[in-house]
PDB file of N, CA and C in Angstrom:
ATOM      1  N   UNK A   1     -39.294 -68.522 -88.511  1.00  0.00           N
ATOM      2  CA  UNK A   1     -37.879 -68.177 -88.547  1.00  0.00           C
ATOM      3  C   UNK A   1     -37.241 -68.700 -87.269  1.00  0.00           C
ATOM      4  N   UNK A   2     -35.936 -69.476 -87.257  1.00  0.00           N
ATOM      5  CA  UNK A   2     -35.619 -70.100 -86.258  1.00  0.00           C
ATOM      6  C   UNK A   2     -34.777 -68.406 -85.549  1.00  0.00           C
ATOM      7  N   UNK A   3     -33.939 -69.058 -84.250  1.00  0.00           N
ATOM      8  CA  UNK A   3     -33.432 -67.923 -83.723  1.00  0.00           C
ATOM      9  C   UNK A   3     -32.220 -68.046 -84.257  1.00  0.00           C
ATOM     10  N   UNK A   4     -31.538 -68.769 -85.060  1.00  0.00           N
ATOM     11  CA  UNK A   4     -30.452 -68.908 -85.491  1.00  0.00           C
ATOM     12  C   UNK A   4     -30.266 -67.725 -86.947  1.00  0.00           C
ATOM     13  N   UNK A   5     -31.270 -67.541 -87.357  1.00  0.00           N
ATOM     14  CA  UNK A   5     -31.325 -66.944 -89.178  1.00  0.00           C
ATOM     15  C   UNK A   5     -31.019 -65.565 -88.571  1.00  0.00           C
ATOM     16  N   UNK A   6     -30.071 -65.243 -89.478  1.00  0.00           N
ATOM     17  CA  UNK A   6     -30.275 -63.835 -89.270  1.00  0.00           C
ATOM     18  C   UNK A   6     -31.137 -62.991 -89.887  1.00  0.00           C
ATOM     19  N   UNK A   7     -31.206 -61.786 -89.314  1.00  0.00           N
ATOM     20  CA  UNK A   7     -32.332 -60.688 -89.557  1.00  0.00           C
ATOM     21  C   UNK A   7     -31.550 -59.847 -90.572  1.00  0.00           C
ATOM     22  N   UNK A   8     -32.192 -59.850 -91.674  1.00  0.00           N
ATOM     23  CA  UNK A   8     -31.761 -58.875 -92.828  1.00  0.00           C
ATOM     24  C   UNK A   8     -32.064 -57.947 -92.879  1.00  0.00           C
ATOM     25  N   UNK A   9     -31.097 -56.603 -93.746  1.00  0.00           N
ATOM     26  CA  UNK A   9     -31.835 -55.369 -93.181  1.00  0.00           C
ATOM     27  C   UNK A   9     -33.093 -55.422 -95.066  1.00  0.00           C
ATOM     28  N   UNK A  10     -34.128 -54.406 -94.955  1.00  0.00           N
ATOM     29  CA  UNK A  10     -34.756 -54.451 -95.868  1.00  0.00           C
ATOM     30  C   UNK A  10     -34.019 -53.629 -97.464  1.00  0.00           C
ATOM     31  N   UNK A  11     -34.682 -53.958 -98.042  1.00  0.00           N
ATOM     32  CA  UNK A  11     -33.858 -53.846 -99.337  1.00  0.00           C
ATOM     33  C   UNK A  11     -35.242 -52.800-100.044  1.00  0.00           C
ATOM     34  N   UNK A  12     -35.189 -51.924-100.793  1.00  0.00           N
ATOM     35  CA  UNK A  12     -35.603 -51.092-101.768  1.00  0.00           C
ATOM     36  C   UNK A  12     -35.793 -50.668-102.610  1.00  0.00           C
ATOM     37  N   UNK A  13     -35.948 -50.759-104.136  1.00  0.00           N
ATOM     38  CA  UNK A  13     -35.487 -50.674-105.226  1.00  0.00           C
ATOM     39  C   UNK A  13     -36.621 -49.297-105.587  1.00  0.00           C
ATOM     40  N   UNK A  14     -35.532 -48.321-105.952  1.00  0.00           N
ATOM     41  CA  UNK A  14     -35.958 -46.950-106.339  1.00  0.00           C
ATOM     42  C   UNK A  14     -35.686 -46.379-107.454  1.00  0.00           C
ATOM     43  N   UNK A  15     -37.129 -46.318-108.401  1.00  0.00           N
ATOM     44  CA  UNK A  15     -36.555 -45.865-109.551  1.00  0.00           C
ATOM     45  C   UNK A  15     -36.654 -44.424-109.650  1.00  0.00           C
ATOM     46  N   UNK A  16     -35.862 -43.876-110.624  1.00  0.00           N
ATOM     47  CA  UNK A  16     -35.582 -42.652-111.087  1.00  0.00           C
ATOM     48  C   UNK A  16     -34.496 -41.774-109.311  1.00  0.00           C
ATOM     49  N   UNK A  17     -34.073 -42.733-108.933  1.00  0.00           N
ATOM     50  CA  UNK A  17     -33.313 -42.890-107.755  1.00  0.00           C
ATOM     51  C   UNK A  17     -32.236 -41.047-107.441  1.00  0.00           C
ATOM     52  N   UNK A  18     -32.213 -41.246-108.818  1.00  0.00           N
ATOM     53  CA  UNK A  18     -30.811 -39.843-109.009  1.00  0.00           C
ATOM     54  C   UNK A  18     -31.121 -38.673-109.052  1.00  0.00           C
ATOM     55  N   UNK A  19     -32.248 -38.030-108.882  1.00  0.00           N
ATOM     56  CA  UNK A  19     -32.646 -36.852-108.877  1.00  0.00           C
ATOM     57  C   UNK A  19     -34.164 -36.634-108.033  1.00  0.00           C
ATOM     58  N   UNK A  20     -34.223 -35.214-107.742  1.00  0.00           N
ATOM     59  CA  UNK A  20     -35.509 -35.147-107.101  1.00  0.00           C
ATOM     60  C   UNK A  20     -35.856 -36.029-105.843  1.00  0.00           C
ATOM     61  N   UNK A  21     -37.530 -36.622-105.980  1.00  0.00           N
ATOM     62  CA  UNK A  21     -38.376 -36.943-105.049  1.00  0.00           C
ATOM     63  C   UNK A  21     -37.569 -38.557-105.072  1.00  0.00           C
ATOM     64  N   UNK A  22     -37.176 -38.954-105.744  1.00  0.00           N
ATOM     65  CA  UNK A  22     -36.737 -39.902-105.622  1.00  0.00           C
ATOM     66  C   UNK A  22     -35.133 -39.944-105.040  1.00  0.00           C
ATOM     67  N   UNK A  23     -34.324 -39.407-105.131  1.00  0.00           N
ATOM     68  CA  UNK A  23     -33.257 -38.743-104.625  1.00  0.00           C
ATOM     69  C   UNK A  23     -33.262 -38.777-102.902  1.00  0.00           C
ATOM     70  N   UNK A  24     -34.789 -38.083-102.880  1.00  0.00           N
ATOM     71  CA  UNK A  24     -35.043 -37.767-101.404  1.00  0.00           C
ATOM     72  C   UNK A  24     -35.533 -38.879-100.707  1.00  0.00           C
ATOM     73  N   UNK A  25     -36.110 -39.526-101.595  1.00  0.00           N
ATOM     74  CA  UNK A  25     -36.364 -40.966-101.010  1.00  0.00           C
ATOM     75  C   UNK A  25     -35.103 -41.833-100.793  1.00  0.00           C
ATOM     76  N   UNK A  26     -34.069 -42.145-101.174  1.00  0.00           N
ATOM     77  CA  UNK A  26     -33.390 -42.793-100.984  1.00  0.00           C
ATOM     78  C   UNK A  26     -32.584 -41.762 -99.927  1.00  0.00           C
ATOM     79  N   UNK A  27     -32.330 -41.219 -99.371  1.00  0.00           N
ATOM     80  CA  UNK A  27     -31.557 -40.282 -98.326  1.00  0.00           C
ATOM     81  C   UNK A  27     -32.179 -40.871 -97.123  1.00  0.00           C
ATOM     82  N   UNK A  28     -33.864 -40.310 -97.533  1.00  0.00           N
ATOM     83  CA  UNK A  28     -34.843 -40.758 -96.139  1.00  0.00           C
ATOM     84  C   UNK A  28     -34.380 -42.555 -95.678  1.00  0.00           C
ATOM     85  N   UNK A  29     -34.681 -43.295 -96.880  1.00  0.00           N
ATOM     86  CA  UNK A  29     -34.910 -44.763 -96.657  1.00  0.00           C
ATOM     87  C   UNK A  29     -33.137 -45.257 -95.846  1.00  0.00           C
ATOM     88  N   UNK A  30     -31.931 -44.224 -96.188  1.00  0.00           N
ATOM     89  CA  UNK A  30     -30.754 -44.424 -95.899  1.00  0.00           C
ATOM     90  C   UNK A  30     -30.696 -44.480 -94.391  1.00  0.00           C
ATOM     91  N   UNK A  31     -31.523 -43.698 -94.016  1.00  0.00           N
ATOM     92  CA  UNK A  31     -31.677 -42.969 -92.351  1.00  0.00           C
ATOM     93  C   UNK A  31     -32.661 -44.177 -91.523  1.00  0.00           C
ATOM     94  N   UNK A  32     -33.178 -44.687 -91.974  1.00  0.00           N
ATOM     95  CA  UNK A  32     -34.601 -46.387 -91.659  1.00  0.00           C
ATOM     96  C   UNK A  32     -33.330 -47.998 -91.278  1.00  0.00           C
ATOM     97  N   UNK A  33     -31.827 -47.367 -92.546  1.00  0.00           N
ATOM     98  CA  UNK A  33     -30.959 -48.473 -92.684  1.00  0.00           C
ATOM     99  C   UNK A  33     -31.353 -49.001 -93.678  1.00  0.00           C
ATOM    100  N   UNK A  34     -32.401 -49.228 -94.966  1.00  0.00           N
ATOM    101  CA  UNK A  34     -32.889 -49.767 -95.847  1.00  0.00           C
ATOM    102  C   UNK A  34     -31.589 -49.790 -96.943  1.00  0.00           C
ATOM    103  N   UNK A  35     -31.607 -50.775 -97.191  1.00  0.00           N
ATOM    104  CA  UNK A  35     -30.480 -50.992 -98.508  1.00  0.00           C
ATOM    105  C   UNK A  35     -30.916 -50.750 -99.874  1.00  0.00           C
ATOM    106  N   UNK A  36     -30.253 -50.075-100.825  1.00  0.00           N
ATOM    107  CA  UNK A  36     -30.987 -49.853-101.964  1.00  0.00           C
ATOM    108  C   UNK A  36     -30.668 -50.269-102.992  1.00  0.00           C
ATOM    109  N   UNK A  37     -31.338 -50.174-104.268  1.00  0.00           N
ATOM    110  CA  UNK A  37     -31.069 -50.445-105.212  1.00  0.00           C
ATOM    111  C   UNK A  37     -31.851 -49.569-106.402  1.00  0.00           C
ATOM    112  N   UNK A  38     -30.522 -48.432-106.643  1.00  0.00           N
ATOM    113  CA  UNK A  38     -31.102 -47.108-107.436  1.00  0.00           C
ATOM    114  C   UNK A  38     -30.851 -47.488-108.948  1.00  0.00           C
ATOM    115  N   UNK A  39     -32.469 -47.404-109.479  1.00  0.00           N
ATOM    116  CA  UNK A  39     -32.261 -47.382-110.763  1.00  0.00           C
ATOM    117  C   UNK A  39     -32.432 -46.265-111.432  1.00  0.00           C
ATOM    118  N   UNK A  40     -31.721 -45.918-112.376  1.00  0.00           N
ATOM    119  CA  UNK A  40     -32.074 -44.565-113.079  1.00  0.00           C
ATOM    120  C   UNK A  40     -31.379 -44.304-114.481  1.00  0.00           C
ATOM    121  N   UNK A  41     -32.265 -43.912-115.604  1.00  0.00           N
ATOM    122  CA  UNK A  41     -31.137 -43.864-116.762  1.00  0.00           C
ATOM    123  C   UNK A  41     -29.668 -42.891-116.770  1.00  0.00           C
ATOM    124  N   UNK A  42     -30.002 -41.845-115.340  1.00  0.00           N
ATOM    125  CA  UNK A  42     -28.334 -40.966-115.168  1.00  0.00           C
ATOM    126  C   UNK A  42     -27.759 -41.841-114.616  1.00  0.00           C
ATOM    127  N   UNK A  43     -26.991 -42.878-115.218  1.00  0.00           N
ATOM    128  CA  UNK A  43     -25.790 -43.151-113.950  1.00  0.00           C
ATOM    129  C   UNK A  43     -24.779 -42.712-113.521  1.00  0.00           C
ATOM    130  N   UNK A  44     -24.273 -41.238-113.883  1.00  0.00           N
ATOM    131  CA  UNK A  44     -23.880 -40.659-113.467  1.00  0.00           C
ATOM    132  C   UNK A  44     -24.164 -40.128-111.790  1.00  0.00           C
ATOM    133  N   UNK A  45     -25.198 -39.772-112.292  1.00  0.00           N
ATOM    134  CA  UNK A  45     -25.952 -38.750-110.711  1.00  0.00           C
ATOM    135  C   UNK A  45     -26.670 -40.296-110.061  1.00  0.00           C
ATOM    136  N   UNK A  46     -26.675 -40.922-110.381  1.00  0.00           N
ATOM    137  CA  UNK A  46     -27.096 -42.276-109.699  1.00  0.00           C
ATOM    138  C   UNK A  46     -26.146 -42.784-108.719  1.00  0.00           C
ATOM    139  N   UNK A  47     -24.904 -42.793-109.533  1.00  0.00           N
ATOM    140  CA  UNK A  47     -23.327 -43.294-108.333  1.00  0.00           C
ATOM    141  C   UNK A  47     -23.148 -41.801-107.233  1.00  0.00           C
ATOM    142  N   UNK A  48     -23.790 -40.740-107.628  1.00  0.00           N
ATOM    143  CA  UNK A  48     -23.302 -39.682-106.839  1.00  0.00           C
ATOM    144  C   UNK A  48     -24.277 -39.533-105.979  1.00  0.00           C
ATOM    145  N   UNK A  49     -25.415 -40.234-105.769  1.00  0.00           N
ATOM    146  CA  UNK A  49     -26.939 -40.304-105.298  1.00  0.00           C
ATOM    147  C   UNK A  49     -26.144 -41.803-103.834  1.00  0.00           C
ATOM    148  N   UNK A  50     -25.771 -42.634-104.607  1.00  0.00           N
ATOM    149  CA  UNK A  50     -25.030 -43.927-103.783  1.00  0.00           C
ATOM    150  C   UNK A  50     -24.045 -43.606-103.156  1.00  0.00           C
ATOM    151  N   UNK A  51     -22.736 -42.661-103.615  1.00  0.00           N
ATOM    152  CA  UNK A  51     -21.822 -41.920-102.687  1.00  0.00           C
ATOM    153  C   UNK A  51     -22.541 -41.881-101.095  1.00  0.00           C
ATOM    154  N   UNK A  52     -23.200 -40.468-101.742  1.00  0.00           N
ATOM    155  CA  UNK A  52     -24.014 -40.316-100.626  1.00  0.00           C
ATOM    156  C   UNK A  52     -24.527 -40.442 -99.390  1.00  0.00           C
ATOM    157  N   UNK A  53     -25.385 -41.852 -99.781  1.00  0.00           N
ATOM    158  CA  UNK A  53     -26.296 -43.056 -99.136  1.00  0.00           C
ATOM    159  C   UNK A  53     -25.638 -44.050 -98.314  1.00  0.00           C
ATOM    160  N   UNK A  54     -24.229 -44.196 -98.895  1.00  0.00           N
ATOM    161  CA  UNK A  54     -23.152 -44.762 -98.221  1.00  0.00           C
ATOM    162  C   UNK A  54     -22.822 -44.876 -97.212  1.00  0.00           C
ATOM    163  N   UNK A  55     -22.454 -43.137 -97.211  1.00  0.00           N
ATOM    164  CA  UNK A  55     -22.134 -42.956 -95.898  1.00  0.00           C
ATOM    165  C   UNK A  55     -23.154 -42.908 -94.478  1.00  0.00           C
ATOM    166  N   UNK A  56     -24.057 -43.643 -94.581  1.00  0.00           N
ATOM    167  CA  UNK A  56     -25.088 -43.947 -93.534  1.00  0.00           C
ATOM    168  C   UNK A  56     -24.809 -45.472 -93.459  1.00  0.00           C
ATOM    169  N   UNK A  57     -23.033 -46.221 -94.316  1.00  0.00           N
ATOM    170  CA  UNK A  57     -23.476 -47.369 -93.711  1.00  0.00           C
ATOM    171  C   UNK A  57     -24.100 -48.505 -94.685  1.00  0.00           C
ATOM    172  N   UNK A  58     -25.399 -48.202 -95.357  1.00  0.00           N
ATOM    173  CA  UNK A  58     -25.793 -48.963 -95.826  1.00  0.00           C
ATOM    174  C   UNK A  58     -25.713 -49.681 -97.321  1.00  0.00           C
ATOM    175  N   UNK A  59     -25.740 -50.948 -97.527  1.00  0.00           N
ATOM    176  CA  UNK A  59     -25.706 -51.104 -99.229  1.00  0.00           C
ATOM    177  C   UNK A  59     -26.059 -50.182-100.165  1.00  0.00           C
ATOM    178  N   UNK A  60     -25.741 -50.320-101.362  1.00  0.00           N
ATOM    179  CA  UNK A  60     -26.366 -49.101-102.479  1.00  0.00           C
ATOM    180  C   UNK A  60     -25.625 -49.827-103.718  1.00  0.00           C
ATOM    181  N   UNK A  61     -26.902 -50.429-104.753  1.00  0.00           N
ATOM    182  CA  UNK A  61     -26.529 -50.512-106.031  1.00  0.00           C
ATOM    183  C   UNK A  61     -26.895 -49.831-106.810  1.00  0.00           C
ATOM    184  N   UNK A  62     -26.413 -50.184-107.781  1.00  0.00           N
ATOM    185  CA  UNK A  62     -26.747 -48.735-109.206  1.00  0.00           C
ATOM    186  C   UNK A  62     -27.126 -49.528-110.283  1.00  0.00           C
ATOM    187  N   UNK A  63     -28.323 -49.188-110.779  1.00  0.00           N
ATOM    188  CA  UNK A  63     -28.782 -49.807-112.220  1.00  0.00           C
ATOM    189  C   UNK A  63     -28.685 -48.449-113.428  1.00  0.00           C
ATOM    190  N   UNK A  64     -28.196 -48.954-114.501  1.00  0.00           N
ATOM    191  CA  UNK A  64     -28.426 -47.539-115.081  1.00  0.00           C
ATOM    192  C   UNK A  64     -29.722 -48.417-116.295  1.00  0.00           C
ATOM    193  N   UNK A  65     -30.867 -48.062-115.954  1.00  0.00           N
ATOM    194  CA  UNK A  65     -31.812 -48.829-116.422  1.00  0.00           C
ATOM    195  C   UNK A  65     -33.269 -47.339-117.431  1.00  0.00           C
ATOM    196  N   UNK A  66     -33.580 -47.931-118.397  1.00  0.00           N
ATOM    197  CA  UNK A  66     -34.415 -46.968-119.235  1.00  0.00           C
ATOM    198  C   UNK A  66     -35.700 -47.608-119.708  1.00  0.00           C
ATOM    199  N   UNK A  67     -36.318 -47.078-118.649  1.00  0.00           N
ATOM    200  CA  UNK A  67     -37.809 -47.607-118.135  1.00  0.00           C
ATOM    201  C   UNK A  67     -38.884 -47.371-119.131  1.00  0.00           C
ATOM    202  N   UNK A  68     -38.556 -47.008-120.046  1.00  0.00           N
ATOM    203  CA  UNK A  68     -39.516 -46.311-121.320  1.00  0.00           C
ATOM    204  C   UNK A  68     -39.087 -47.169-122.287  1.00  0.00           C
ATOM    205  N   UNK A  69     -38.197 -48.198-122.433  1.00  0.00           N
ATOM    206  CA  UNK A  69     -37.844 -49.055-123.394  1.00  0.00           C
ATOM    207  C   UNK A  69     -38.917 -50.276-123.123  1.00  0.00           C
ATOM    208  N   UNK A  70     -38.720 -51.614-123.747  1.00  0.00           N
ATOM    209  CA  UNK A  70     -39.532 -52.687-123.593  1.00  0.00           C
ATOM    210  C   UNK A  70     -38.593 -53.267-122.616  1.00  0.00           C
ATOM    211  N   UNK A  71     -37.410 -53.468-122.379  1.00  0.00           N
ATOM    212  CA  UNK A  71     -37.148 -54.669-121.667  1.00  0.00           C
ATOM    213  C   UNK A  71     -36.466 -53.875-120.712  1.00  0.00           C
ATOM    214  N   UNK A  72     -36.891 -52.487-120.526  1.00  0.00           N
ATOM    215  CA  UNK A  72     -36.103 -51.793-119.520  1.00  0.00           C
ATOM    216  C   UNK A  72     -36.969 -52.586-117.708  1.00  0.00           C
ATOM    217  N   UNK A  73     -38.240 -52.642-117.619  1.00  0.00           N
ATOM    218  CA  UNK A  73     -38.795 -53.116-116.542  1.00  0.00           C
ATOM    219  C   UNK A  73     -38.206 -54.498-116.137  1.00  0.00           C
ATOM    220  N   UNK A  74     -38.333 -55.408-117.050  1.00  0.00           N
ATOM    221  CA  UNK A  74     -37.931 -56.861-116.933  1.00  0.00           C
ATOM    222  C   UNK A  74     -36.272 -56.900-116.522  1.00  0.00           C
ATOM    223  N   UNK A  75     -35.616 -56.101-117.231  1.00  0.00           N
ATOM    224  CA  UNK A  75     -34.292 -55.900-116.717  1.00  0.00           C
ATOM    225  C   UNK A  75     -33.815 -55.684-115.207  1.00  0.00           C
ATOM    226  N   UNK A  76     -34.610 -54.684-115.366  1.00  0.00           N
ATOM    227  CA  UNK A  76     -34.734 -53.962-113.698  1.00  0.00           C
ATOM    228  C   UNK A  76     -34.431 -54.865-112.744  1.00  0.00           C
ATOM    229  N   UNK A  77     -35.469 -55.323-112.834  1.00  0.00           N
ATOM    230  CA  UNK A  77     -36.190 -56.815-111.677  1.00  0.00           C
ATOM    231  C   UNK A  77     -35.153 -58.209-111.755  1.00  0.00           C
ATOM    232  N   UNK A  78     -34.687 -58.090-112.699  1.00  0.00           N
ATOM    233  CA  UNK A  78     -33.842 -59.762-112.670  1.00  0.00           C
ATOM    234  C   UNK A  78     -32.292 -59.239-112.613  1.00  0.00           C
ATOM    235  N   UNK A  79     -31.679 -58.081-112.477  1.00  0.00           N
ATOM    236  CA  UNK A  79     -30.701 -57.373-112.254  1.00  0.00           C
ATOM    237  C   UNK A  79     -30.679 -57.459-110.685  1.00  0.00           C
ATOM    238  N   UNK A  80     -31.229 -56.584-110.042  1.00  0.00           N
ATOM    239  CA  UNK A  80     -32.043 -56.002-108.687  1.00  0.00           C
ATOM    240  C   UNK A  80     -31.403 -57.651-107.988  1.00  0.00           C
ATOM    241  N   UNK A  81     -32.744 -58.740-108.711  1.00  0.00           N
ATOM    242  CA  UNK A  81     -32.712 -60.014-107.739  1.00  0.00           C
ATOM    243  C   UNK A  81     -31.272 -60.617-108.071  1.00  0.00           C
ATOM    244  N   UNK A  82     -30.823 -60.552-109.056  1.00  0.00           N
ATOM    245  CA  UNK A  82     -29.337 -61.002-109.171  1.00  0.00           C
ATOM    246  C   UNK A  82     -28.459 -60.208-108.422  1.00  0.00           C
ATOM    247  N   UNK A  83     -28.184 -59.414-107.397  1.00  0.00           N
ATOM    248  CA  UNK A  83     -27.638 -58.665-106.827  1.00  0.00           C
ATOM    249  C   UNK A  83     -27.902 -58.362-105.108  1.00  0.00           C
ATOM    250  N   UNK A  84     -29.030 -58.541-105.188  1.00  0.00           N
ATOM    251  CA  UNK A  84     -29.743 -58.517-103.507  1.00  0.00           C
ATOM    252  C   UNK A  84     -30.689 -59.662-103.711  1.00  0.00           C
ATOM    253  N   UNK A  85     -30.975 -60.622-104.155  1.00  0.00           N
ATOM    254  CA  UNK A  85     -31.486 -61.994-104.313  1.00  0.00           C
ATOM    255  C   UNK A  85     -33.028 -61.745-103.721  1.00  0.00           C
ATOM    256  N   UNK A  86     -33.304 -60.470-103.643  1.00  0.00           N
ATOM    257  CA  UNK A  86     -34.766 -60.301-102.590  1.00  0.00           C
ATOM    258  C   UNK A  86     -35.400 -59.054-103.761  1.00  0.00           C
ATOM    259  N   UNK A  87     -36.572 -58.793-102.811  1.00  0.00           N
ATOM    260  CA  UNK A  87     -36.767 -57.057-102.931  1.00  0.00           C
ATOM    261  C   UNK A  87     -37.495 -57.076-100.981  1.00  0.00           C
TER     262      UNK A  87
END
């Protein structure tokens, strides 16, 4: 890495993001500066999970994604990289 590139902050992708242990994970990872990317089939409590997370500052996208379907995983992932181009 030259000294010119900048330093990105890290990026996260958390599923079931909107409730619970995962909830708490994205609060914690908010407080590190980690940028996220909450997937969860509530997108309701998902944008209110990103409210949140916000206010520390850092990025926060919202997938409203249903991980028990077939193309719910594959979605995930090419959403995610279309949006933060990383993980």
């Amino acid at each position: 890495m030259s000294s010119s590139t900048p330093i990105q902050a890290p990026v996260a992708l958390i599923t079931g993001g909107a409730h619970g242990l995962g909830h708490a994970t994205c609060m914690a990872l908010t407080q590190r500066n980690v940028n996220l990317v909450i997937a969860d089939i509530d997108a309701t409590a998902a944008k209110e999970t990103a409210l949140a997370c916000r206010q520390s500052g850092v990025v926060v996208h919202c997938l409203q994604i249903d991980l028990a379907s077939t193309e719910g995983p594959s979605d995930m992932i090419n959403e995610t990289l279309a949006v933060c181009e990383r993980l």
